[in-house]
PDB file of N, CA and C in Angstrom:
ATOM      1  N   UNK A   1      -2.382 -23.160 -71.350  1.00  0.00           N
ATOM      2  CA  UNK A   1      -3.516 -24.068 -71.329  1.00  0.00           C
ATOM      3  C   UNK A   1      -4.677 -23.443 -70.578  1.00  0.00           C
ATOM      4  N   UNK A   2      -5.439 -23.832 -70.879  1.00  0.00           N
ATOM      5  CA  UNK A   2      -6.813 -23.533 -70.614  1.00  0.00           C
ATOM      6  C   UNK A   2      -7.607 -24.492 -69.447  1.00  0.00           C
ATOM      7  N   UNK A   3      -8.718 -24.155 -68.970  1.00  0.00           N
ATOM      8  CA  UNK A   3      -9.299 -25.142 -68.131  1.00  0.00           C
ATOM      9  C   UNK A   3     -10.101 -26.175 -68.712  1.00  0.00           C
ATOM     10  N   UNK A   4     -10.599 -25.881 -69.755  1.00  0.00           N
ATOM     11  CA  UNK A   4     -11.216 -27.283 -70.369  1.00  0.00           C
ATOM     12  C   UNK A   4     -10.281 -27.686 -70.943  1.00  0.00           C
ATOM     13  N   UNK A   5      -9.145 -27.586 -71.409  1.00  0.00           N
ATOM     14  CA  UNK A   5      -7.819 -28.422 -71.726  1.00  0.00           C
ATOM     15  C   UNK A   5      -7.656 -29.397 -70.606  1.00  0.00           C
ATOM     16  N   UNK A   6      -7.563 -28.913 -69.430  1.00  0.00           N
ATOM     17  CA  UNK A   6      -6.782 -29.923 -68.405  1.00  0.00           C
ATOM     18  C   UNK A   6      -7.734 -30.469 -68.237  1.00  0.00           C
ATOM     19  N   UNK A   7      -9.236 -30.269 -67.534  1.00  0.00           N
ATOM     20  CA  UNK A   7     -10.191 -30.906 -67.654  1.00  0.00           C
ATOM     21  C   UNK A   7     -10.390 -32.092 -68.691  1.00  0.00           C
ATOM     22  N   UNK A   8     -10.467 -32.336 -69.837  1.00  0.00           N
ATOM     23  CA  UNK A   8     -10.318 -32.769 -70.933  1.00  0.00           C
ATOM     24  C   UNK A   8      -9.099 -33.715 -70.775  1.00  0.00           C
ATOM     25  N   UNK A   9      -7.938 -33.331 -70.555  1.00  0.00           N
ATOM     26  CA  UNK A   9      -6.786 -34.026 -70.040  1.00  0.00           C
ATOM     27  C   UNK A   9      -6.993 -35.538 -69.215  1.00  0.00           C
ATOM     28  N   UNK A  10      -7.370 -34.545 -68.239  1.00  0.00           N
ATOM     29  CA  UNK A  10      -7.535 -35.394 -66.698  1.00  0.00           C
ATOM     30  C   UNK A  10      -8.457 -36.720 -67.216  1.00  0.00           C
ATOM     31  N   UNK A  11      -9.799 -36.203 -67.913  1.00  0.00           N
ATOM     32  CA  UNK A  11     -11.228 -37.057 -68.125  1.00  0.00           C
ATOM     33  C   UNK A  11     -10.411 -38.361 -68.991  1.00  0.00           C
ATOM     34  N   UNK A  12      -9.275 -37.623 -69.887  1.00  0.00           N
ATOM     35  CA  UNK A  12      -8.911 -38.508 -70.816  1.00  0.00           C
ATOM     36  C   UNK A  12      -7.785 -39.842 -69.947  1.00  0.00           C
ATOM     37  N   UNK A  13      -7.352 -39.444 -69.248  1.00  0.00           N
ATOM     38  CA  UNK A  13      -6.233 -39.892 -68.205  1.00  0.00           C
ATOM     39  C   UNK A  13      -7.373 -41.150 -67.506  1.00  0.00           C
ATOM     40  N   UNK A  14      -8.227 -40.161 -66.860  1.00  0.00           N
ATOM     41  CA  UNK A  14      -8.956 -41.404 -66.082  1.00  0.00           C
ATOM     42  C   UNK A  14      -9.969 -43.048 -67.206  1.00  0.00           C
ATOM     43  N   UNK A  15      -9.922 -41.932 -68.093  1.00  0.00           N
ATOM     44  CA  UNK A  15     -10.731 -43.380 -68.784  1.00  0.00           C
ATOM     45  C   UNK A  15      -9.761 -44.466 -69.382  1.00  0.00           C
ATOM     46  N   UNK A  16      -8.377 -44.112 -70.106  1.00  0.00           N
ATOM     47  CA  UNK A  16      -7.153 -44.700 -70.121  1.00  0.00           C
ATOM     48  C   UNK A  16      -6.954 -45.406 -68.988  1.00  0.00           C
ATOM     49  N   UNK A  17      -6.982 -45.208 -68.055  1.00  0.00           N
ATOM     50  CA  UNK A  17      -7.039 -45.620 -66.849  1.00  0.00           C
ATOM     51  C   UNK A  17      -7.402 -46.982 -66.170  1.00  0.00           C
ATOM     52  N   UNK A  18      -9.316 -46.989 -66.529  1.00  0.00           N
ATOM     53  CA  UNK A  18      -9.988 -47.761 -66.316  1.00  0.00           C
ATOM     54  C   UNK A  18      -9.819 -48.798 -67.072  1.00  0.00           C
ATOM     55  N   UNK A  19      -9.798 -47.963 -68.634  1.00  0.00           N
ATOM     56  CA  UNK A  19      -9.806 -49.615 -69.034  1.00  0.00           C
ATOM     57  C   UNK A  19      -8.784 -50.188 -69.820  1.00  0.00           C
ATOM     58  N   UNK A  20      -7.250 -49.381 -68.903  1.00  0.00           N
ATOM     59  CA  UNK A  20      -5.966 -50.535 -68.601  1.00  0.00           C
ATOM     60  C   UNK A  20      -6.400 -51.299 -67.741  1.00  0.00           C
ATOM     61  N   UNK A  21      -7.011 -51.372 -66.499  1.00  0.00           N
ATOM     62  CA  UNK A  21      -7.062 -51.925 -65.084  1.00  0.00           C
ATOM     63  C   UNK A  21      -8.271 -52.134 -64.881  1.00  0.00           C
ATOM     64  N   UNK A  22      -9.538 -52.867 -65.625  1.00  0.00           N
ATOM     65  CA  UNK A  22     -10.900 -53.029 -65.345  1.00  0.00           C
ATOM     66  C   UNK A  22     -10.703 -53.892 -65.052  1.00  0.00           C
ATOM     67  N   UNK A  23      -9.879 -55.505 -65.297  1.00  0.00           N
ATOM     68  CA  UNK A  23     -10.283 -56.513 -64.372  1.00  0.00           C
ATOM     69  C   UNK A  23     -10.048 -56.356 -62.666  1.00  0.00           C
ATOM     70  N   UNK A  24      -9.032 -55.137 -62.606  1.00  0.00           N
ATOM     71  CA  UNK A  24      -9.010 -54.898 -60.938  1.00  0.00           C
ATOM     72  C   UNK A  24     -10.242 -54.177 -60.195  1.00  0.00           C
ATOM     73  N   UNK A  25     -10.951 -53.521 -61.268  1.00  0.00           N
ATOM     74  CA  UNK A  25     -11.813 -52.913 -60.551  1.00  0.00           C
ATOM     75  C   UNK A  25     -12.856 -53.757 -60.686  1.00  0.00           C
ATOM     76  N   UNK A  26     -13.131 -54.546 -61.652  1.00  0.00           N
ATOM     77  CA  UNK A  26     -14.330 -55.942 -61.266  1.00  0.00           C
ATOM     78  C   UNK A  26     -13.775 -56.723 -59.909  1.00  0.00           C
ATOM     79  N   UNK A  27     -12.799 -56.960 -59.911  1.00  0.00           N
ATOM     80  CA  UNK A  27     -12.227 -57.581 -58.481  1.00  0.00           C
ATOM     81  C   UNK A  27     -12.936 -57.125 -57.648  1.00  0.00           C
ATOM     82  N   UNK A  28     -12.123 -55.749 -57.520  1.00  0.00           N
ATOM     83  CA  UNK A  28     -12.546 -55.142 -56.297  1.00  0.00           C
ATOM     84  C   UNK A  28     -14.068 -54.807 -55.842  1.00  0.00           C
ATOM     85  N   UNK A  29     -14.775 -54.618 -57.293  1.00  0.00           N
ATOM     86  CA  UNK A  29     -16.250 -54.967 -56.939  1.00  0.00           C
ATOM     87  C   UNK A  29     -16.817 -55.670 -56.346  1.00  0.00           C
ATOM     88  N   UNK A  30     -16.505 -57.115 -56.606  1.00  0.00           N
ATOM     89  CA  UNK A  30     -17.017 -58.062 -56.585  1.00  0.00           C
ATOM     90  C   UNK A  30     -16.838 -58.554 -55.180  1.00  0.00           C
ATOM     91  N   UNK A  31     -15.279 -58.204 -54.413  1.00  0.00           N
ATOM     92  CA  UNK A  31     -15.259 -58.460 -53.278  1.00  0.00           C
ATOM     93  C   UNK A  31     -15.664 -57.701 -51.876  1.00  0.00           C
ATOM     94  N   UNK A  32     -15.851 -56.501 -52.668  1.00  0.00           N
ATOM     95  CA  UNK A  32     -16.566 -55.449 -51.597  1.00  0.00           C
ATOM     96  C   UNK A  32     -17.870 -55.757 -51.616  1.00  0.00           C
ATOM     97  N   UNK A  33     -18.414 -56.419 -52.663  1.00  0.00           N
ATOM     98  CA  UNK A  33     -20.056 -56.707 -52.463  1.00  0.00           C
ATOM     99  C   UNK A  33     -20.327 -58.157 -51.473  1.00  0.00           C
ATOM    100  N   UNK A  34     -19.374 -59.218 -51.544  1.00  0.00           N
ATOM    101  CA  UNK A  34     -19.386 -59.778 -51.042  1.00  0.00           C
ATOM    102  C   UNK A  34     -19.252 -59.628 -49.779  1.00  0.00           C
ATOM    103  N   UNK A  35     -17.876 -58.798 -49.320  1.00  0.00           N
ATOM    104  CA  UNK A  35     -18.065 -58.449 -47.648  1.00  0.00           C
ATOM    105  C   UNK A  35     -18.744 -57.233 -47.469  1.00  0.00           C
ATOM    106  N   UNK A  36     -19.648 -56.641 -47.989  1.00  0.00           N
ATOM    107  CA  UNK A  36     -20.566 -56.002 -47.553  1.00  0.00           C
ATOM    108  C   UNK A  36     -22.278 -56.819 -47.455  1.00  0.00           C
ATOM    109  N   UNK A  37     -21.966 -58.168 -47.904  1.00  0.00           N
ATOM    110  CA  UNK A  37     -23.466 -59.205 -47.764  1.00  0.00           C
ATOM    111  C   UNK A  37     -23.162 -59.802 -46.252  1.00  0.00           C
ATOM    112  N   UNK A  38     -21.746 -60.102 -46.790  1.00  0.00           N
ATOM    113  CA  UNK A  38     -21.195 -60.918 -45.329  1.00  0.00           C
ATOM    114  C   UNK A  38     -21.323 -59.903 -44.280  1.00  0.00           C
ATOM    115  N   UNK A  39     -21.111 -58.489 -43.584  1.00  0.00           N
ATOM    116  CA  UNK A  39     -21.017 -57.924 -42.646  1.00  0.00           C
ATOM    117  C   UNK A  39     -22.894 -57.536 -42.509  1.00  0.00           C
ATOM    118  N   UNK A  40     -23.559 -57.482 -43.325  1.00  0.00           N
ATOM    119  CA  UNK A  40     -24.908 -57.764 -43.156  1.00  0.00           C
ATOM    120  C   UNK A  40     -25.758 -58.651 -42.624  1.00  0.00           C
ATOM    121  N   UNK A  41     -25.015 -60.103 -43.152  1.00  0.00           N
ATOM    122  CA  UNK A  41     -25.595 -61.086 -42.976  1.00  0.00           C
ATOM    123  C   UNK A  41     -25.174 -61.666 -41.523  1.00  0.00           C
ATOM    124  N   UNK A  42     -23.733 -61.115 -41.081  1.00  0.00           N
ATOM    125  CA  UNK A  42     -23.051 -61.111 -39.545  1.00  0.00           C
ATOM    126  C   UNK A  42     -22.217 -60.391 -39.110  1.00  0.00           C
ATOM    127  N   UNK A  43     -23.686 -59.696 -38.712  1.00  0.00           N
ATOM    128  CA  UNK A  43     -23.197 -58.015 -37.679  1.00  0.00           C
ATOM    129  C   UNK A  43     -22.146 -58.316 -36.571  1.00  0.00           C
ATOM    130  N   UNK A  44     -22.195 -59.654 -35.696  1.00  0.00           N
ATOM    131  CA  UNK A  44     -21.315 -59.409 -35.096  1.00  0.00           C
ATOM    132  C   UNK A  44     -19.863 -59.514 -35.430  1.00  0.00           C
ATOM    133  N   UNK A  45     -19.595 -60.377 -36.278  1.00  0.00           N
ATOM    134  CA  UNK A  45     -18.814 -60.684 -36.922  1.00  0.00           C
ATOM    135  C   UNK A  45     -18.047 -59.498 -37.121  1.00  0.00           C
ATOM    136  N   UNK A  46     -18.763 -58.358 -38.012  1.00  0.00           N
ATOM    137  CA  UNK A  46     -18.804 -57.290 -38.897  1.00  0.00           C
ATOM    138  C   UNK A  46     -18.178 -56.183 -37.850  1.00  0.00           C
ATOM    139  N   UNK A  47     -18.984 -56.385 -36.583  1.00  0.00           N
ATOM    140  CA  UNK A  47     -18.821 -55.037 -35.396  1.00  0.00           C
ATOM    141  C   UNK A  47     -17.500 -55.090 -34.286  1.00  0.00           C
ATOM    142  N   UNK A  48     -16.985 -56.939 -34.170  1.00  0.00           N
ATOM    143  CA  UNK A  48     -15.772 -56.945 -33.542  1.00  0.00           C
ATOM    144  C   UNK A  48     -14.799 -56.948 -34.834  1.00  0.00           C
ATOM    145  N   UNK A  49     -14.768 -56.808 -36.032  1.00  0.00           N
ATOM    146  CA  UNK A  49     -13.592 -56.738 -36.549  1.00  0.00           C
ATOM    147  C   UNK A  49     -13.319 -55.223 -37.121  1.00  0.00           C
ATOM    148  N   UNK A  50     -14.556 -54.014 -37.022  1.00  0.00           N
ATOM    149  CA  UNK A  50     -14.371 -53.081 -37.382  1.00  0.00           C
ATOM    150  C   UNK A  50     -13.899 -52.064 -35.764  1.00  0.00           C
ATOM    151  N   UNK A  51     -14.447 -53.102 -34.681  1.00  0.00           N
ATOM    152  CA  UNK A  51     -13.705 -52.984 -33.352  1.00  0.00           C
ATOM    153  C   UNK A  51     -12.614 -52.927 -32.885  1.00  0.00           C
ATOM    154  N   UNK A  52     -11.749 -53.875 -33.881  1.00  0.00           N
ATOM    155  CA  UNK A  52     -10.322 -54.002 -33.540  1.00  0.00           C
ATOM    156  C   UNK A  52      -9.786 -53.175 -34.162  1.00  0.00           C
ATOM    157  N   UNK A  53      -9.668 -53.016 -35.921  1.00  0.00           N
ATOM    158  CA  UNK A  53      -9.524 -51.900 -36.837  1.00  0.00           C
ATOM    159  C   UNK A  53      -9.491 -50.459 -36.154  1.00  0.00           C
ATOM    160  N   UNK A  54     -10.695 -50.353 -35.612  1.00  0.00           N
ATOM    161  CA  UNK A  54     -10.370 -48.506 -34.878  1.00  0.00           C
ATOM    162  C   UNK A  54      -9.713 -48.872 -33.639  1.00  0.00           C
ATOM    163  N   UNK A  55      -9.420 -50.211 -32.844  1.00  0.00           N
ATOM    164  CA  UNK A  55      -8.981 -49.995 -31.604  1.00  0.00           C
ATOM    165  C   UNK A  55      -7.399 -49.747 -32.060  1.00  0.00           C
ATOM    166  N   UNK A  56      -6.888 -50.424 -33.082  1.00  0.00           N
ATOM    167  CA  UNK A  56      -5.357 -50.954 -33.365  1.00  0.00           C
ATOM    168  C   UNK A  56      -4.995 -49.361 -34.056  1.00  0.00           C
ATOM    169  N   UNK A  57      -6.415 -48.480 -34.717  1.00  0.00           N
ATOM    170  CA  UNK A  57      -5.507 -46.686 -34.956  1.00  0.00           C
ATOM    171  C   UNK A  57      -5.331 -46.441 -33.730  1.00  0.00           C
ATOM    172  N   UNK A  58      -6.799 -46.025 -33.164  1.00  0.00           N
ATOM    173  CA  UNK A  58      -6.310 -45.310 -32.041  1.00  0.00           C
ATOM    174  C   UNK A  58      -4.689 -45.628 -31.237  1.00  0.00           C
ATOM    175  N   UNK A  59      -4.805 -46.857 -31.103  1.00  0.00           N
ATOM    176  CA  UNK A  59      -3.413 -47.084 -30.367  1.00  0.00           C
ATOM    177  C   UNK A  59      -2.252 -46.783 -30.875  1.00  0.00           C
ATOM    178  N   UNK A  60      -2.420 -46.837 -32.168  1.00  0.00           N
ATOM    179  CA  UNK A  60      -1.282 -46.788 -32.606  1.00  0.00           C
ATOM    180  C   UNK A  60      -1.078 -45.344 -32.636  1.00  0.00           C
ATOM    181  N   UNK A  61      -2.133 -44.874 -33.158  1.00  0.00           N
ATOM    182  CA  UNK A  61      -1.949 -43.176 -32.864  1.00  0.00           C
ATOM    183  C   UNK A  61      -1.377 -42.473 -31.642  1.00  0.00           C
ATOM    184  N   UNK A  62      -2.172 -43.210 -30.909  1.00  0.00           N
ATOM    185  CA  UNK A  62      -1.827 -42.292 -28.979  1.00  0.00           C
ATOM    186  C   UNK A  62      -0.280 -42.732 -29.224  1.00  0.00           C
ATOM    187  N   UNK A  63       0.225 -44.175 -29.523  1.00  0.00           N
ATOM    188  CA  UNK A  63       2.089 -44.436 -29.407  1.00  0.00           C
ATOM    189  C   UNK A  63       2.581 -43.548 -30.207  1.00  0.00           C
ATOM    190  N   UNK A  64       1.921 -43.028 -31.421  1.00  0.00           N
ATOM    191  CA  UNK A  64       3.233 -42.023 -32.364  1.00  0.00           C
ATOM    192  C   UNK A  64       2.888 -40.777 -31.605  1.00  0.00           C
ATOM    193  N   UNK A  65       1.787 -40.513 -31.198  1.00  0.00           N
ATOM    194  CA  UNK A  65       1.734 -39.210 -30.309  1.00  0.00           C
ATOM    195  C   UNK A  65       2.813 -39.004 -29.334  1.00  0.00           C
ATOM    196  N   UNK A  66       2.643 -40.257 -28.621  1.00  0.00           N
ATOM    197  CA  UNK A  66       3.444 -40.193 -27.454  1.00  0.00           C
ATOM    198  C   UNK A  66       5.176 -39.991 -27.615  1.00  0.00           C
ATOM    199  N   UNK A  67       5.273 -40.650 -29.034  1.00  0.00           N
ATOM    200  CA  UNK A  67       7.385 -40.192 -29.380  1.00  0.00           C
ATOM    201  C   UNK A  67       7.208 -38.771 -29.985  1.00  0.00           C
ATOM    202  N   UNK A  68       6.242 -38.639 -30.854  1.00  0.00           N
ATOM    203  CA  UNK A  68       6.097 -37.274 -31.111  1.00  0.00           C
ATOM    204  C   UNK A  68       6.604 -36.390 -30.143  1.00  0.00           C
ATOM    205  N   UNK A  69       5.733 -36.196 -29.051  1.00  0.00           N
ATOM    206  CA  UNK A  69       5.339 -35.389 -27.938  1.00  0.00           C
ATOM    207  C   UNK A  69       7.150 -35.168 -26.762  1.00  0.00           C
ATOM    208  N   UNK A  70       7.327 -36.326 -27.050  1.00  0.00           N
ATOM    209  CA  UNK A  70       8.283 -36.817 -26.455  1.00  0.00           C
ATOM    210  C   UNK A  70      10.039 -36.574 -26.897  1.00  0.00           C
ATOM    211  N   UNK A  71      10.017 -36.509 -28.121  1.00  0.00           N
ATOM    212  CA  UNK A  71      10.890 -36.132 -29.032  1.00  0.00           C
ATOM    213  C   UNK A  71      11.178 -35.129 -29.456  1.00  0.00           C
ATOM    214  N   UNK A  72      10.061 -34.404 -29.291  1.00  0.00           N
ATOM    215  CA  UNK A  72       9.880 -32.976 -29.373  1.00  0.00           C
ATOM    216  C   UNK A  72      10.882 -31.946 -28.733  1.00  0.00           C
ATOM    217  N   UNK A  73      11.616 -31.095 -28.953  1.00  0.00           N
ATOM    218  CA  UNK A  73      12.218 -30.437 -27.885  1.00  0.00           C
ATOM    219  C   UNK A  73      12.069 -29.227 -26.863  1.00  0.00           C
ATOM    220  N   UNK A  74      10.777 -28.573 -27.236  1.00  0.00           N
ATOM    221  CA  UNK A  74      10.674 -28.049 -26.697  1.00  0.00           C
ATOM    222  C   UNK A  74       9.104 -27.957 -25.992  1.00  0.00           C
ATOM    223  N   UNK A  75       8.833 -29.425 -25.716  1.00  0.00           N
ATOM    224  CA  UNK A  75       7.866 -30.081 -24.952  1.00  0.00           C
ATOM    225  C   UNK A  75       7.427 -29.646 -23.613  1.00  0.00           C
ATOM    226  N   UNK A  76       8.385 -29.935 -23.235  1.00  0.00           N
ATOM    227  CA  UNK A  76       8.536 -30.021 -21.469  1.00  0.00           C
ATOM    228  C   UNK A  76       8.137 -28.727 -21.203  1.00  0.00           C
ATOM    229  N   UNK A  77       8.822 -27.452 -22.207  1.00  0.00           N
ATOM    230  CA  UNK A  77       8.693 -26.090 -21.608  1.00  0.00           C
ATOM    231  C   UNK A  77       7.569 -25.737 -22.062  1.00  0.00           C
ATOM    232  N   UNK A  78       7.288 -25.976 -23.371  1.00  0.00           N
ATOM    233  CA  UNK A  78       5.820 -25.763 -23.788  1.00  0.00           C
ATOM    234  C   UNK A  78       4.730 -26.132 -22.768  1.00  0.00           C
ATOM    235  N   UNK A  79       4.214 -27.466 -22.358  1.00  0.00           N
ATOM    236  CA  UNK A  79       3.828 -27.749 -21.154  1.00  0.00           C
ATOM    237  C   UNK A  79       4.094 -27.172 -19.643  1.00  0.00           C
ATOM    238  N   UNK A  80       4.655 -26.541 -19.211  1.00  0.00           N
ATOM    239  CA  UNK A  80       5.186 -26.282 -18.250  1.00  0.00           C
ATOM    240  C   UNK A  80       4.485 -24.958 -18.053  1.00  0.00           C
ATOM    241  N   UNK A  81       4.640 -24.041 -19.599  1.00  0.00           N
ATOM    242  CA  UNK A  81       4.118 -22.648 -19.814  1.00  0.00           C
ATOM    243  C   UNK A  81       2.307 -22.836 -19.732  1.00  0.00           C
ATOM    244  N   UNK A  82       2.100 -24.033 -20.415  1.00  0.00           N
ATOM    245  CA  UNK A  82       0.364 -23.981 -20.248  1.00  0.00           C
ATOM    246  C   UNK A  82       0.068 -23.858 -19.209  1.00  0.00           C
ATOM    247  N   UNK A  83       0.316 -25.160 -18.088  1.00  0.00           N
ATOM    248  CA  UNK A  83      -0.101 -25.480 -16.791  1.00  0.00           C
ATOM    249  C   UNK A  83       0.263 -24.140 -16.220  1.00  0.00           C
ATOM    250  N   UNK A  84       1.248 -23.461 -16.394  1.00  0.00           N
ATOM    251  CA  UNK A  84       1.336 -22.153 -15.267  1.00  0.00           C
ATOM    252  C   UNK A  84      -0.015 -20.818 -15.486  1.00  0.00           C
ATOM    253  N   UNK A  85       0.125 -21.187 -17.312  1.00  0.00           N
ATOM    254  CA  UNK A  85      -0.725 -20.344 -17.652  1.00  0.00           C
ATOM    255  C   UNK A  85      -1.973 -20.497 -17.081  1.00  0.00           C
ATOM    256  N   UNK A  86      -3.042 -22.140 -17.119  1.00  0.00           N
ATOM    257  CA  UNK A  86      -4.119 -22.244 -16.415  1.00  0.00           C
ATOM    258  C   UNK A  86      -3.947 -22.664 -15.203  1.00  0.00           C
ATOM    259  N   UNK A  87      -2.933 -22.306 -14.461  1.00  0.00           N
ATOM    260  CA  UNK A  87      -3.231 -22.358 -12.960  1.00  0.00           C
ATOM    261  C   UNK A  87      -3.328 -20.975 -12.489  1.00  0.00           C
ATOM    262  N   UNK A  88      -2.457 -20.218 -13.300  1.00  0.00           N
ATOM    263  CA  UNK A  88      -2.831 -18.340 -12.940  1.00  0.00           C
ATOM    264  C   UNK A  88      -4.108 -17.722 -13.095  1.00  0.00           C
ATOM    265  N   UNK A  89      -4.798 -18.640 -14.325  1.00  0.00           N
ATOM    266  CA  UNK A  89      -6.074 -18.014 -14.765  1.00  0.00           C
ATOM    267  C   UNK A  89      -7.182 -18.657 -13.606  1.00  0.00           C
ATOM    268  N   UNK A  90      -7.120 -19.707 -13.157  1.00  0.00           N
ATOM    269  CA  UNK A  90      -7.585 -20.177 -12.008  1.00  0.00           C
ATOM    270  C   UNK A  90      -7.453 -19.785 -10.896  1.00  0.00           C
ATOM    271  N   UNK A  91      -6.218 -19.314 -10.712  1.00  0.00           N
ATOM    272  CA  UNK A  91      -5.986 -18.741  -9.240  1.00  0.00           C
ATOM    273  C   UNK A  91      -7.062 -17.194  -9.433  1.00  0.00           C
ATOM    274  N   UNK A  92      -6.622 -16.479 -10.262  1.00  0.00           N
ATOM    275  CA  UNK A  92      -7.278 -15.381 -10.482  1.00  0.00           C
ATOM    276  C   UNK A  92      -8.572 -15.172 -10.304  1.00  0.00           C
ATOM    277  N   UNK A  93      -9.515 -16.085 -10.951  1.00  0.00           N
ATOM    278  CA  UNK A  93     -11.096 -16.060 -10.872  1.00  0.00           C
ATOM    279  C   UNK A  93     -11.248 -16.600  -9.828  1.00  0.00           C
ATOM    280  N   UNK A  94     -10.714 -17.623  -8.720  1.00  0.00           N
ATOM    281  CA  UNK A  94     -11.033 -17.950  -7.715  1.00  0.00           C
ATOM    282  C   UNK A  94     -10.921 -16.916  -6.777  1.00  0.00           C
ATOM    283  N   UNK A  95     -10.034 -16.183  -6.693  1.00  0.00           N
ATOM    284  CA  UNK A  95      -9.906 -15.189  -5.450  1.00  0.00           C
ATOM    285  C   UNK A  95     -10.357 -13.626  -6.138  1.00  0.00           C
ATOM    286  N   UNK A  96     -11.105 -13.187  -7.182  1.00  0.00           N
ATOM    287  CA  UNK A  96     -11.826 -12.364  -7.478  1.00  0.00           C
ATOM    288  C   UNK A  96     -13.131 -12.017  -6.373  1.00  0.00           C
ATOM    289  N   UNK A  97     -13.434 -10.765  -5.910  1.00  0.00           N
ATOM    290  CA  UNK A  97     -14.405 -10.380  -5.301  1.00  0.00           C
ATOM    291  C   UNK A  97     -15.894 -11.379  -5.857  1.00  0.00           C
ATOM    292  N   UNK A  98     -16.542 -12.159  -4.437  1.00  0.00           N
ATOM    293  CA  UNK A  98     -17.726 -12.286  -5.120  1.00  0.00           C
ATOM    294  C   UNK A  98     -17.497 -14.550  -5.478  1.00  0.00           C
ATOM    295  N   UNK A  99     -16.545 -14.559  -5.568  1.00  0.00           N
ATOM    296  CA  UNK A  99     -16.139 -15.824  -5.875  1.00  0.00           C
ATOM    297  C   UNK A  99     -16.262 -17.012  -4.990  1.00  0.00           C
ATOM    298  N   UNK A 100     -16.605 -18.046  -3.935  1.00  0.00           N
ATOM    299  CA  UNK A 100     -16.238 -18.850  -2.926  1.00  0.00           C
ATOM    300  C   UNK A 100     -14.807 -19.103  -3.186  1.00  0.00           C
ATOM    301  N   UNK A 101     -14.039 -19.547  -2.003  1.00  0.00           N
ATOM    302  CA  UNK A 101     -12.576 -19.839  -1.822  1.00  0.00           C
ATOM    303  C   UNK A 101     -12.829 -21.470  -1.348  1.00  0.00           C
ATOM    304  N   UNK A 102     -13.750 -22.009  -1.493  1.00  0.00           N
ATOM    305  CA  UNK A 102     -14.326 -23.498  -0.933  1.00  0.00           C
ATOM    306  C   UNK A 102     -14.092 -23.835  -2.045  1.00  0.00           C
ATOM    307  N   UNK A 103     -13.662 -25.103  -1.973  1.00  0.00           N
ATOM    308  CA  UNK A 103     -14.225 -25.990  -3.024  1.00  0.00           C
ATOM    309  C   UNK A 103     -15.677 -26.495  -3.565  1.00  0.00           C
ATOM    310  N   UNK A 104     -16.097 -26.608  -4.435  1.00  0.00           N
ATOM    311  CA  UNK A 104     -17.711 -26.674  -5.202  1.00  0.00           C
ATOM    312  C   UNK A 104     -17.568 -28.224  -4.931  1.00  0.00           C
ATOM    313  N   UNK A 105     -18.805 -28.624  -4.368  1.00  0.00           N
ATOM    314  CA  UNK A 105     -19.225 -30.217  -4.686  1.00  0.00           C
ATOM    315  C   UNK A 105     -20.485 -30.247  -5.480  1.00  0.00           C
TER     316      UNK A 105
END
């Protein structure tokens, strides 16, 4: 096969497609226009519920992070190797000629 074959394919697939299932996509028109008048017409409305929406990923994200991270097995040592790594690279440039040994405020 060729590329305007599959091309041709695909174009034919998607229009089969549409208009098996056009009353879903009038649906779905119709109700995205509506809550897109409604989140216009009440921003606040619009701004605490798209508030909760990203608050409820994030969270949920940081919790699968956290079994991720956690479940992981070779976590602890992985971590263990960073922190040594940037505390050596720190120790190093701090006590380099030329450097203060004070702490910076």
């Amino acid at each position: 096969m060729n590329q305007t074959t599959d091309v041709e394919r695909v174009a034919a697939a998607v229009t089969a497609t549409i208009n098996k299932h056009w009353v879903l996509f009038l649906v779905e028109g119709i109700l995205l226009t509506v809550l897109g008048m409604l989140a216009i017409l009440l921003p606040a409305v619009a701004s605490l519920a798209a508030t909760l929406i990203f608050g409820w990923i994030l969270l949920l994200s940081g919790a699968m992070g956290l079994v991720t991270s956690m479940r992981a097995r070779h976590a602890r040592v992985l971590a263990g190797r960073c922190c040594q790594r940037s505390s050596d690279s720190l120790r190093a440039y701090c006590s380099s000629p030329g450097r203060c040994r004070e702490p910076c405020h």
